[in-house]
N, C-alpha and C. Protein backbone atom coordinates (compact mmCIF):
# COMPACT_ATOMS: atom_id res chain seq x y z
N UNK A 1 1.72 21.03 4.22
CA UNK A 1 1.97 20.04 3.20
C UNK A 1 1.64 20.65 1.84
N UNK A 2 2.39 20.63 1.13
CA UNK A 2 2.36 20.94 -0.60
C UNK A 2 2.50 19.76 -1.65
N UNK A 3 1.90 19.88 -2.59
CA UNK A 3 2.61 19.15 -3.81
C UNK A 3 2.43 19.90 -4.95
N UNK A 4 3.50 19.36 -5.83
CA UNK A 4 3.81 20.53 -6.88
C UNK A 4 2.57 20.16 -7.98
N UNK A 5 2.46 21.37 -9.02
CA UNK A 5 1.63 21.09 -10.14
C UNK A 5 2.30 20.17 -11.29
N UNK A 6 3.50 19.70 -11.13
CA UNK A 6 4.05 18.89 -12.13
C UNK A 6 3.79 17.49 -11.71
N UNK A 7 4.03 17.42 -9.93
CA UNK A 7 3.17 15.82 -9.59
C UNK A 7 2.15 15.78 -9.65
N UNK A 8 1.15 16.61 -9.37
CA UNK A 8 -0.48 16.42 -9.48
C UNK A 8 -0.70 16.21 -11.26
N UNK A 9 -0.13 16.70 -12.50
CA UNK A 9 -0.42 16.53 -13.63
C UNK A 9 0.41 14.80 -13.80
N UNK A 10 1.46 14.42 -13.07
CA UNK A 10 1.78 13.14 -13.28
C UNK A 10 1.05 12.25 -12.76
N UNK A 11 0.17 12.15 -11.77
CA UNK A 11 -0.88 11.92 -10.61
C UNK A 11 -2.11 11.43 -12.14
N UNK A 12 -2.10 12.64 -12.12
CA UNK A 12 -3.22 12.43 -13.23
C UNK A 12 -3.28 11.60 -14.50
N UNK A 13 -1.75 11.56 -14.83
CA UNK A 13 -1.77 10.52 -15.92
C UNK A 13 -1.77 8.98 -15.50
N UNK A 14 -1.25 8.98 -14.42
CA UNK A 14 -1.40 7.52 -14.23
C UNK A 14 -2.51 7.33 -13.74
N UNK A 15 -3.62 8.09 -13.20
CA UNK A 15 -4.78 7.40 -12.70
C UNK A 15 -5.87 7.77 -13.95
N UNK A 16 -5.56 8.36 -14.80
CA UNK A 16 -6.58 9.00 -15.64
C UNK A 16 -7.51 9.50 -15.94
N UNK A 17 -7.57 9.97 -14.41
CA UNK A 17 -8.67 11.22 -13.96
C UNK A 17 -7.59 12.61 -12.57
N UNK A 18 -8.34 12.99 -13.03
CA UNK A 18 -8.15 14.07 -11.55
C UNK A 18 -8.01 13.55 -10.53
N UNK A 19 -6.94 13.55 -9.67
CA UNK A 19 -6.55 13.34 -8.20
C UNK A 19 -7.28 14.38 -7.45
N UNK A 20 -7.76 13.61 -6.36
CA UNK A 20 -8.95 14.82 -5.07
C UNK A 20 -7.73 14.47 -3.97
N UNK A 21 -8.03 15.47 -3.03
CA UNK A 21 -7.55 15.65 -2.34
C UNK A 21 -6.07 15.52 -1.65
N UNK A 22 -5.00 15.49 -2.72
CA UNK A 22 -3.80 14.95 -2.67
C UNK A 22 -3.18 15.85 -1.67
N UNK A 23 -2.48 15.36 -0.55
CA UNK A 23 -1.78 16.78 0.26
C UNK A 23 0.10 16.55 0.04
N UNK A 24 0.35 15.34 -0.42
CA UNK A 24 2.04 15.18 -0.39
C UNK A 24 1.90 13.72 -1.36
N UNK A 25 3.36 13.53 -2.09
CA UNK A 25 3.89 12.58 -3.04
C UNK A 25 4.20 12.41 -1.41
N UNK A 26 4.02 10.85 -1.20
CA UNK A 26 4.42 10.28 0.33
C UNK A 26 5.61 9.50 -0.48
N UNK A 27 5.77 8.86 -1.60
CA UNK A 27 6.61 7.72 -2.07
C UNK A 27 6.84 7.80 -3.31
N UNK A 28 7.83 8.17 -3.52
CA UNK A 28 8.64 8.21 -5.03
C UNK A 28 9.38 6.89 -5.63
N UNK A 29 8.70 6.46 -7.32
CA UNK A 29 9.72 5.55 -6.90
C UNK A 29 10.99 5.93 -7.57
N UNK A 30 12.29 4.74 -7.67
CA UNK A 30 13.52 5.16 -7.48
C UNK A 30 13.64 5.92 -9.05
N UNK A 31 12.58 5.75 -10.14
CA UNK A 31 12.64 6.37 -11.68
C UNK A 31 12.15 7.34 -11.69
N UNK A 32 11.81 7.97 -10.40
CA UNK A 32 11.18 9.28 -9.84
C UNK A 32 9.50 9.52 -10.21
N UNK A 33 9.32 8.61 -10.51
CA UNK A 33 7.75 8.45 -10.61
C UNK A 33 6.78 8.69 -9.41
N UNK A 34 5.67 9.48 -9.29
CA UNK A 34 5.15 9.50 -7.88
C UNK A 34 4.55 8.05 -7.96
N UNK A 35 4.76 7.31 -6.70
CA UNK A 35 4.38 6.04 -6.41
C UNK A 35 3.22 6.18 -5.38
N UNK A 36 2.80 7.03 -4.52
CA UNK A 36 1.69 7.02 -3.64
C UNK A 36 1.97 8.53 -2.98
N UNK A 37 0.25 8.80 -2.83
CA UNK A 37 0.13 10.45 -2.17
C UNK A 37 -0.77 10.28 -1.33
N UNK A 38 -0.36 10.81 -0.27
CA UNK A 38 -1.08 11.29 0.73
C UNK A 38 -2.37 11.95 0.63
N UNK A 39 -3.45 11.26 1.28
CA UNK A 39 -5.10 12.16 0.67
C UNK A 39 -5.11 12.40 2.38
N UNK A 40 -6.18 14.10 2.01
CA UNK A 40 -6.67 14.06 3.07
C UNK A 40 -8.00 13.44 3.34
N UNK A 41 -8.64 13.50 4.87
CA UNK A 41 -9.22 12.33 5.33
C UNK A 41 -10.52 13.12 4.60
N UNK A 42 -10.54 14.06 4.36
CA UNK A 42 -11.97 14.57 3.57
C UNK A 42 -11.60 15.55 2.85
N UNK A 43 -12.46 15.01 1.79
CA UNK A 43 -12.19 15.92 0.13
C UNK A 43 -12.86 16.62 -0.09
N UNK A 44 -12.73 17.96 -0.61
CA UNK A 44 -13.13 18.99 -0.79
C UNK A 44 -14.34 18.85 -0.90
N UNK A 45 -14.95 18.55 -1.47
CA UNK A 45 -16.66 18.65 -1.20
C UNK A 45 -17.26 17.71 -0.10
N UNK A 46 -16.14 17.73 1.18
CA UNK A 46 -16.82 17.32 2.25
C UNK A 46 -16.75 15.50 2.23
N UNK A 47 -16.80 15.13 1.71
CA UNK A 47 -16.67 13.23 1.34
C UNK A 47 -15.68 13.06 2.57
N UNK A 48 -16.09 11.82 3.59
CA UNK A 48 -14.99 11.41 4.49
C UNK A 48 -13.96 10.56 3.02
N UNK A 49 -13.02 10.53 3.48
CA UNK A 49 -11.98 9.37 2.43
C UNK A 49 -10.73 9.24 3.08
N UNK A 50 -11.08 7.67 3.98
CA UNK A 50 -10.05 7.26 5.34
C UNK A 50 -9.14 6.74 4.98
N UNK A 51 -8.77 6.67 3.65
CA UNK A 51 -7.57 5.81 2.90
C UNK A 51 -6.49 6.92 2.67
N UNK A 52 -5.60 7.51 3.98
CA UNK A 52 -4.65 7.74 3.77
C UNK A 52 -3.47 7.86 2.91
N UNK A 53 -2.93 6.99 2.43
CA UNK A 53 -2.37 6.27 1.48
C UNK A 53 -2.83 5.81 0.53
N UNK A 54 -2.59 6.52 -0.81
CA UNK A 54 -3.21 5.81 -2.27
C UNK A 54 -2.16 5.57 -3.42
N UNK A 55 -2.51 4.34 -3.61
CA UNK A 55 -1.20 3.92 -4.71
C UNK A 55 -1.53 4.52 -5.64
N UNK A 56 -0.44 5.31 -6.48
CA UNK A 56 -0.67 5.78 -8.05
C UNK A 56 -0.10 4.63 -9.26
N UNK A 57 1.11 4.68 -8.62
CA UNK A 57 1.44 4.29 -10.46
C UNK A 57 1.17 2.87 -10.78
N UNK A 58 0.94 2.53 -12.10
CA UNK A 58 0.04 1.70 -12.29
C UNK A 58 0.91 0.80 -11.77
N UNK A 59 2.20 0.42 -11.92
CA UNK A 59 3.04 -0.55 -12.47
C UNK A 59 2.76 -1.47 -11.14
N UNK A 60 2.74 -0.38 -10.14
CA UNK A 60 2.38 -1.09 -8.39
C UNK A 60 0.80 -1.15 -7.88
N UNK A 61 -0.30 -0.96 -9.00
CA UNK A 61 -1.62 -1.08 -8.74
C UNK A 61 -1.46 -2.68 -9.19
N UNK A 62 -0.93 -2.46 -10.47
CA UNK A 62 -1.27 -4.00 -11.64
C UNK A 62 -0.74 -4.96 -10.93
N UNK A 63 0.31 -5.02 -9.90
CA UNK A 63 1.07 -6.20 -9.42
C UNK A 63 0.33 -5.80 -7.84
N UNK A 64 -0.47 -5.09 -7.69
CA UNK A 64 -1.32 -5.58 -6.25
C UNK A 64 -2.28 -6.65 -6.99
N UNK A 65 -3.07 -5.86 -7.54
CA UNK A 65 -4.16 -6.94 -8.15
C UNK A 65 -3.83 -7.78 -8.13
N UNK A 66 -2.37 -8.52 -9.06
CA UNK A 66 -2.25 -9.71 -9.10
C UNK A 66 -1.78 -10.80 -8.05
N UNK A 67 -1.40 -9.99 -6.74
CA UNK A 67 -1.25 -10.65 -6.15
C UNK A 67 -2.63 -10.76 -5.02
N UNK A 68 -3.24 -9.81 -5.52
CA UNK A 68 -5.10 -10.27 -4.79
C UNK A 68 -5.49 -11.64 -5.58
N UNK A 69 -5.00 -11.65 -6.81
CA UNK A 69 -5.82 -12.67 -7.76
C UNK A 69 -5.06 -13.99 -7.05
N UNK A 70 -4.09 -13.85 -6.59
CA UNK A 70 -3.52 -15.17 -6.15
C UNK A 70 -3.51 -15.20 -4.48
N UNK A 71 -4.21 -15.13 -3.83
CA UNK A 71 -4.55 -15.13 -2.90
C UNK A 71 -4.01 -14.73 -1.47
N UNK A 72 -3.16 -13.60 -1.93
CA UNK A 72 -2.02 -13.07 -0.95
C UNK A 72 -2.57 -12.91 0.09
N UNK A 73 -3.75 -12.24 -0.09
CA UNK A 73 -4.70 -11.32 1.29
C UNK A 73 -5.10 -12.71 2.10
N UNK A 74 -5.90 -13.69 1.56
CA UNK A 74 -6.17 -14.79 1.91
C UNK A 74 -5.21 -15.43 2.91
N UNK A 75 -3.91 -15.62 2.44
CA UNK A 75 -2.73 -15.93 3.23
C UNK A 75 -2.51 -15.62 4.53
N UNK A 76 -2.64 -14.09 4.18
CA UNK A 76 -1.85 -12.87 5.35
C UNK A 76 -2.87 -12.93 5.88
N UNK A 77 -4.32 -13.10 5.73
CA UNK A 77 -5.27 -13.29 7.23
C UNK A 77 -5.16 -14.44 7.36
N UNK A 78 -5.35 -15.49 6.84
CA UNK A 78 -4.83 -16.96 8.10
C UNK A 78 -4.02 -16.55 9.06
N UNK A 79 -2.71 -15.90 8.56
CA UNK A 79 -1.53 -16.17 9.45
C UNK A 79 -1.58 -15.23 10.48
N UNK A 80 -2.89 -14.04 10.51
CA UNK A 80 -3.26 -13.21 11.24
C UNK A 80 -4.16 -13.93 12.31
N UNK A 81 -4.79 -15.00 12.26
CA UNK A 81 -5.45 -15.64 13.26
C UNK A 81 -4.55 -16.55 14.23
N UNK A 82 -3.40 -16.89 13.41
CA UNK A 82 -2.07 -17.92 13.77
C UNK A 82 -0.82 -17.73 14.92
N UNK A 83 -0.88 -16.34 14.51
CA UNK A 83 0.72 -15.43 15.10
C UNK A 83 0.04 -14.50 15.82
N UNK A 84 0.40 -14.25 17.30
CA UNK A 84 -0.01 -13.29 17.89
C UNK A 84 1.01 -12.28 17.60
N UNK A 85 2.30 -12.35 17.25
CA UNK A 85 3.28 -11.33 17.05
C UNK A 85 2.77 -11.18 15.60
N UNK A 86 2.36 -11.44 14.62
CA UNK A 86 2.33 -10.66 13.62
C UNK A 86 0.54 -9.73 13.66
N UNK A 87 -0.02 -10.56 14.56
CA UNK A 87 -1.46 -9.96 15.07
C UNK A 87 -1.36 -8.49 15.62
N UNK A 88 -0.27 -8.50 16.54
CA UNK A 88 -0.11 -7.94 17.37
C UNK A 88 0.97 -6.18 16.64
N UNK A 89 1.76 -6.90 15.75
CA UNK A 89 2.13 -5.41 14.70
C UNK A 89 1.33 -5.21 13.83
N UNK A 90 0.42 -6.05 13.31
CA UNK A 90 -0.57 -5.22 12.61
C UNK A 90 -1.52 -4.52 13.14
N UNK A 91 -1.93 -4.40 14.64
CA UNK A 91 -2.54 -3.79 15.52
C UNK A 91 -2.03 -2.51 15.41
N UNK A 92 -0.54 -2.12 15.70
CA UNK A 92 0.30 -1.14 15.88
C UNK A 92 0.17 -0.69 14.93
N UNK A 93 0.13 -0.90 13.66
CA UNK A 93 0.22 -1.00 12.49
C UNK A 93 -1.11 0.78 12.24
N UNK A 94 -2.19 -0.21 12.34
CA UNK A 94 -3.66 0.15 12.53
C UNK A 94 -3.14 1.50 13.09
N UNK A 95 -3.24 1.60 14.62
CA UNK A 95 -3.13 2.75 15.44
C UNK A 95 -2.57 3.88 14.88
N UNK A 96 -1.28 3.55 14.47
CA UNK A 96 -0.28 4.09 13.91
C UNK A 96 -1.20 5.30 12.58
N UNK A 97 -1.51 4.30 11.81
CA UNK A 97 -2.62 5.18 10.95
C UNK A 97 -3.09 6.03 11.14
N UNK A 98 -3.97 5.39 12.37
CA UNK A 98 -4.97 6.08 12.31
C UNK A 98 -4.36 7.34 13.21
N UNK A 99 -3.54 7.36 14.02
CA UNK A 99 -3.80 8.45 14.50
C UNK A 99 -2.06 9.71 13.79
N UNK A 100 -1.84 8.84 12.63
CA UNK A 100 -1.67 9.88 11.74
C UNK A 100 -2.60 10.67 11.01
N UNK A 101 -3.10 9.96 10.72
CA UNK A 101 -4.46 10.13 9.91
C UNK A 101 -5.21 11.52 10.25
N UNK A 102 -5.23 11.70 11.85
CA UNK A 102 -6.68 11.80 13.15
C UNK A 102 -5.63 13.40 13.16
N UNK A 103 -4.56 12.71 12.70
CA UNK A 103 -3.60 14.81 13.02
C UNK A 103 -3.68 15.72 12.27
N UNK A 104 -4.79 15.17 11.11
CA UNK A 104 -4.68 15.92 9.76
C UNK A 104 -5.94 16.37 10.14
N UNK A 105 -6.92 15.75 10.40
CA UNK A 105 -8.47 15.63 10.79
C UNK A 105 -8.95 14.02 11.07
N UNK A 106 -9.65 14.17 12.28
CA UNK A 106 -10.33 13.62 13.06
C UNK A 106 -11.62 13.42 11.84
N UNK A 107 -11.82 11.89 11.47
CA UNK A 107 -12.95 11.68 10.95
C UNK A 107 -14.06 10.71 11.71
N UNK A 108 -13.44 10.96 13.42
CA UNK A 108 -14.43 9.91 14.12
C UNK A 108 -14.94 8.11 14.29
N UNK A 109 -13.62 7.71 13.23
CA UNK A 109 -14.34 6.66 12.86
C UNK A 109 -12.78 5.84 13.47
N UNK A 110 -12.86 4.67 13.60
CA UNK A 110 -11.80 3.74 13.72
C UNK A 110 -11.36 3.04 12.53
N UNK A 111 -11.81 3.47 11.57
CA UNK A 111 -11.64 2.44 10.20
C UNK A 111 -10.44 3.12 9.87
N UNK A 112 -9.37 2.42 9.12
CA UNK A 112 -7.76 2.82 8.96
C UNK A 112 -8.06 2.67 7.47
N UNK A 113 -8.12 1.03 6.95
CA UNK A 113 -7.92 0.81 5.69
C UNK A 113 -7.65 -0.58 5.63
N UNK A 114 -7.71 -1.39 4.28
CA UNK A 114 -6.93 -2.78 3.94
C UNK A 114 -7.80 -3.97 4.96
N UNK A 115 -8.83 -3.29 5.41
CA UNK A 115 -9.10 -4.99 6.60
C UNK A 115 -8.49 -4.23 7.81
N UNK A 116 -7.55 -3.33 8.46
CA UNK A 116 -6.53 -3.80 9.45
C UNK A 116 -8.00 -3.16 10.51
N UNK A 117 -7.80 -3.71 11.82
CA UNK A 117 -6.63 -4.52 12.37
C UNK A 117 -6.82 -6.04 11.86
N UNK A 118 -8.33 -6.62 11.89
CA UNK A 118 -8.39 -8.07 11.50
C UNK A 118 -8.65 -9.02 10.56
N UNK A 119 -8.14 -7.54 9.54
CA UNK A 119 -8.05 -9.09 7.75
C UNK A 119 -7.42 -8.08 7.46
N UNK A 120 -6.84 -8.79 5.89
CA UNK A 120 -6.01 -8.28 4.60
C UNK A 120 -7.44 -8.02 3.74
N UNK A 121 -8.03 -7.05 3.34
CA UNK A 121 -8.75 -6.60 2.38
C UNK A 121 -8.02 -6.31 1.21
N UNK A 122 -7.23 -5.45 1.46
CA UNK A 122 -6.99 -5.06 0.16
C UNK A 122 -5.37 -4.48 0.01
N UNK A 123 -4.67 -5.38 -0.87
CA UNK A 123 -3.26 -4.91 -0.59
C UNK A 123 -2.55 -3.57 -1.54
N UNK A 124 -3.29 -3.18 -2.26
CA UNK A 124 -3.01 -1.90 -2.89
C UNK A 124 -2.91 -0.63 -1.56
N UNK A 125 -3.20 -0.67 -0.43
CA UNK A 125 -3.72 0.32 1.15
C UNK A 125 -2.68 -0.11 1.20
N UNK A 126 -2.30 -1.87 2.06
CA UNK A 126 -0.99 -1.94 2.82
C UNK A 126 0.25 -1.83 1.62
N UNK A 127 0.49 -1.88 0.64
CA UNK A 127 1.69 -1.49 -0.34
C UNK A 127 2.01 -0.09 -0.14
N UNK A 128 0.75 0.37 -0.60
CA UNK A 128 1.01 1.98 -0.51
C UNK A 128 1.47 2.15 1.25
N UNK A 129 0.49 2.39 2.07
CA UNK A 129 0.98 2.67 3.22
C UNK A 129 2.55 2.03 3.57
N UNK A 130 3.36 0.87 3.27
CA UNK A 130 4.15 0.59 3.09
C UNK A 130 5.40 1.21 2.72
N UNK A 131 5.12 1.27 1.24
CA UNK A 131 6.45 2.26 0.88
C UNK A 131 6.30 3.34 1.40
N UNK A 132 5.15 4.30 2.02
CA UNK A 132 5.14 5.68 2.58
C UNK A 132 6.15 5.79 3.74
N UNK A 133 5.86 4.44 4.43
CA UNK A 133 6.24 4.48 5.62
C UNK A 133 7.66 3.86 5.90
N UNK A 134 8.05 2.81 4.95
CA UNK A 134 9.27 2.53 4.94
C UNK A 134 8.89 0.95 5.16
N UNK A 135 10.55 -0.04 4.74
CA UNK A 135 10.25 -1.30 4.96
C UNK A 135 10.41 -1.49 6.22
N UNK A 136 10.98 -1.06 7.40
CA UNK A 136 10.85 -1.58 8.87
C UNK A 136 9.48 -1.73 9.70
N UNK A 137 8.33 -0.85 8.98
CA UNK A 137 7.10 -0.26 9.64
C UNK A 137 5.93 -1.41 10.00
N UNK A 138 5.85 -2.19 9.27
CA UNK A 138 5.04 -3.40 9.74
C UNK A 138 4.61 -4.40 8.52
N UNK A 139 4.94 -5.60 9.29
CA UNK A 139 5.35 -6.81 8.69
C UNK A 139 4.68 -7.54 7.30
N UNK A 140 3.72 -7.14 7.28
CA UNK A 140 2.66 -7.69 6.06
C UNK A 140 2.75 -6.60 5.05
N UNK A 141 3.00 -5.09 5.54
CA UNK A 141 3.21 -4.07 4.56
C UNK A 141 4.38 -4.66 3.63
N UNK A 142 5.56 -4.95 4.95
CA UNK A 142 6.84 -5.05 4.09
C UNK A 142 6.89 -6.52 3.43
N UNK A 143 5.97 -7.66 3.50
CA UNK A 143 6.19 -8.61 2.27
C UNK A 143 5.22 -8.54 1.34
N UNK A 144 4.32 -7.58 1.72
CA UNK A 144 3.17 -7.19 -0.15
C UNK A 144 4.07 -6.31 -0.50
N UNK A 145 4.93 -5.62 -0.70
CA UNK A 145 5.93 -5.02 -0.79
C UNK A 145 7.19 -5.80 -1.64
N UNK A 146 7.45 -6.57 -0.91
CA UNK A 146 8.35 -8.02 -0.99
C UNK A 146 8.19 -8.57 -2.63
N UNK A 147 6.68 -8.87 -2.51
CA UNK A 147 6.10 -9.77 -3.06
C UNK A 147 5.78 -9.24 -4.75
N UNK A 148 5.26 -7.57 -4.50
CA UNK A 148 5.50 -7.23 -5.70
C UNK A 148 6.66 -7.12 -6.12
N UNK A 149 7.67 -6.77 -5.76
CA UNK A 149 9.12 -6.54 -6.18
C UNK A 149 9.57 -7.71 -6.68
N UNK A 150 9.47 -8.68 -6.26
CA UNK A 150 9.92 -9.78 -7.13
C UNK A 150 8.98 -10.53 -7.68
N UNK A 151 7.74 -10.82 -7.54
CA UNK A 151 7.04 -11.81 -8.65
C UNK A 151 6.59 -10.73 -9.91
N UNK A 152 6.77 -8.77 -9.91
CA UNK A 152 6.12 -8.00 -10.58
C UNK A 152 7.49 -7.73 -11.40
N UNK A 153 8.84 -8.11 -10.54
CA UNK A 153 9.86 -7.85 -11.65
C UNK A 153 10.13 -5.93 -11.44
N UNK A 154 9.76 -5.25 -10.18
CA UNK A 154 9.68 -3.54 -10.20
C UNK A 154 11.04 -3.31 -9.23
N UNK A 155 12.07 -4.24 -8.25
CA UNK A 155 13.06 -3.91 -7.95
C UNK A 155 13.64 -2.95 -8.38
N UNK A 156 13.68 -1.69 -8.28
CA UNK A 156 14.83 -1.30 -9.08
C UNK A 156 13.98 0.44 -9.89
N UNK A 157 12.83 0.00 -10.14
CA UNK A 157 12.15 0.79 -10.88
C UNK A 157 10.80 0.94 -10.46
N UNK A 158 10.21 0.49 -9.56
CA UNK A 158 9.11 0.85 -8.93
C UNK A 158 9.57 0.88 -7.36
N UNK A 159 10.35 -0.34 -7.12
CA UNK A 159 10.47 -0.36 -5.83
C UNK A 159 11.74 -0.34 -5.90
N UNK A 160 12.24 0.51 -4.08
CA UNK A 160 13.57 0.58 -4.22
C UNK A 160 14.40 -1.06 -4.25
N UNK A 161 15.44 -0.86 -4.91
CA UNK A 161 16.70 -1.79 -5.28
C UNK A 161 16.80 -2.61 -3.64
N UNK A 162 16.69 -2.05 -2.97
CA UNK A 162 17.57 -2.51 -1.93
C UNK A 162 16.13 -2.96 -0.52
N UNK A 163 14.60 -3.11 -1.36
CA UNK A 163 13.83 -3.46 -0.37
C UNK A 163 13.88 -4.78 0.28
N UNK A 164 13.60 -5.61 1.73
CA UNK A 164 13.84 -6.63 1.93
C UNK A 164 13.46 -7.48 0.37
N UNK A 165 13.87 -8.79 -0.01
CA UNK A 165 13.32 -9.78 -0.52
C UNK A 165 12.28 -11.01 -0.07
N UNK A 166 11.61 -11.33 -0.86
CA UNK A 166 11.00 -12.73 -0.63
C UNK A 166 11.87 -13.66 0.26
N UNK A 167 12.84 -13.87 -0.50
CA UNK A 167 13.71 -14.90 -0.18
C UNK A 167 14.43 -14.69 1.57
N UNK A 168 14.75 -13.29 2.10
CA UNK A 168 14.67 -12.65 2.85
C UNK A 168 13.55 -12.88 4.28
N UNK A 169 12.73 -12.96 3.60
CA UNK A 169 11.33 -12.75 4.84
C UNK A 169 10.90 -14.02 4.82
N UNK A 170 11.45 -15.24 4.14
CA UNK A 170 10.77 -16.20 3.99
C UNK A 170 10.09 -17.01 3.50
N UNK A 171 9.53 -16.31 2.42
CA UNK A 171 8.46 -16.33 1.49
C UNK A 171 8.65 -17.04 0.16
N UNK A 172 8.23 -18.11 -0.14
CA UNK A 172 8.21 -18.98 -1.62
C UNK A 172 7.17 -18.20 -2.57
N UNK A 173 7.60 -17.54 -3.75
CA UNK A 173 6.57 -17.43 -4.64
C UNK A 173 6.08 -18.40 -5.26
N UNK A 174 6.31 -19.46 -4.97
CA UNK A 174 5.65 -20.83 -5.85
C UNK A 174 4.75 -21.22 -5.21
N UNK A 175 4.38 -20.89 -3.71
CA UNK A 175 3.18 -21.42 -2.81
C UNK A 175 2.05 -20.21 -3.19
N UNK A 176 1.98 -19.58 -3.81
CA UNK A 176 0.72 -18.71 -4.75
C UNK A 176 0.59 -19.13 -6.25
N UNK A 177 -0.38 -19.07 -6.39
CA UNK A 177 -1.18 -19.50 -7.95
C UNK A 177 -1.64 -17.87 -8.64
N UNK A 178 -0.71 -18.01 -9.68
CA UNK A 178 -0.43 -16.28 -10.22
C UNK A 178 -0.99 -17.04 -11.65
N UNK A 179 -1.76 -18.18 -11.85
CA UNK A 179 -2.37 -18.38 -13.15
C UNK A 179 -3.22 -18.03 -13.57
N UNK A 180 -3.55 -17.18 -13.13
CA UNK A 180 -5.46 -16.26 -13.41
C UNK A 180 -4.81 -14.78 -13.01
N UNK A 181 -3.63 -14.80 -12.71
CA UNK A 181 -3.20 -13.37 -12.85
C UNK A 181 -2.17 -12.78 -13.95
N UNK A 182 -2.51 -13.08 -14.83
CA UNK A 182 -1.45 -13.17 -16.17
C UNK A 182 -2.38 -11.94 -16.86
N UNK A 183 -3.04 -11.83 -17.05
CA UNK A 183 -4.07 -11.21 -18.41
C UNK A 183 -3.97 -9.43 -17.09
N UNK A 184 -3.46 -9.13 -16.23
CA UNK A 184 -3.71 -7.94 -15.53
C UNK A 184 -3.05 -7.19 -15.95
């Protein structure tokens, strides 16, 4: 795995420090922006760091947040106690990770990222891991996914043109409260 010195200096501007351990741009978005890179599971000075998948550009950090601020994660674990089929691909989901993860190096641990297998912690993990992996890959990836693309307005320019929709998967953006997520 390589990445070039022109993505690691673009890496850098959008996070505004030095990127550790980057091994691949996993997700470009369609304005050719690196959108998420691949870390390895331990960074050069030895640090485990099990978060596979790390979102870069801001445009898809600022519209995770905001959809943390409105209670997306909250949602997606109810409906994780509710649905054994969506329980049950986010399980796969998990595995899947991890034992991508486990091919790079084995860090011993079962922890993947985001809560999985049994909460939504944190949807900046499942976005990123998401677009890395594509929209077919598992179900809560692909509507935080969904969800930024149309309540963040990035169709097109963060996210590809042609990712499922809200409207698509089901999903009302009016059943979230995005009023304390304005100022992000």
């Amino acid at each position: 795995m390589s990445v070039s010195e022109a993505d690691l200096l673009a890496v850098e501007e959008q996070l505004g420090r030095a990127p550790r351990g980057v091994l691949e741009i996993s997700y470009r978005c369609p304005d050719g922006a690196p959108g998420v890179v691949m870390t390895a599971p331990r960074l050069e000075d030895g640090t485990p760091f099990p978060t596979l998948y790390y979102l870069t550009d801001p445009r898809l950090t600022t519209e995770a947040s905001r959809l943390e601020v409105a209670h997306v994660m909250k949602w997606m674990t109810g409906r994780l106690d509710t649905d054994e089929e969506l329980r049950a691909d986010y399980q796969r989901a998990h595995e899947y990770f991890l034992a991508k993860r486990n091919a790079i190096e084995d860090l011993g641990t079962d922890f993947s990222g985001g809560g999985m297998p049994d909460r939504v912690k944190c949807l900046h993990v499942l976005i990123a891991y998401a677009l890395a992996e594509g929209p077919d890959h598992f179900r809560l990836g692909t509507e935080a996914v969904a969800l930024a693309a149309d309540h963040g307005e990035l169709r097109g320019t963060a996210i590809p043109q042609d990712w499922p929709t809200t409207a698509d998967l089901g999903i009302d953006l009016g059943d979230f409260d995005f009023s304390r997520a304005g100022g992000l």
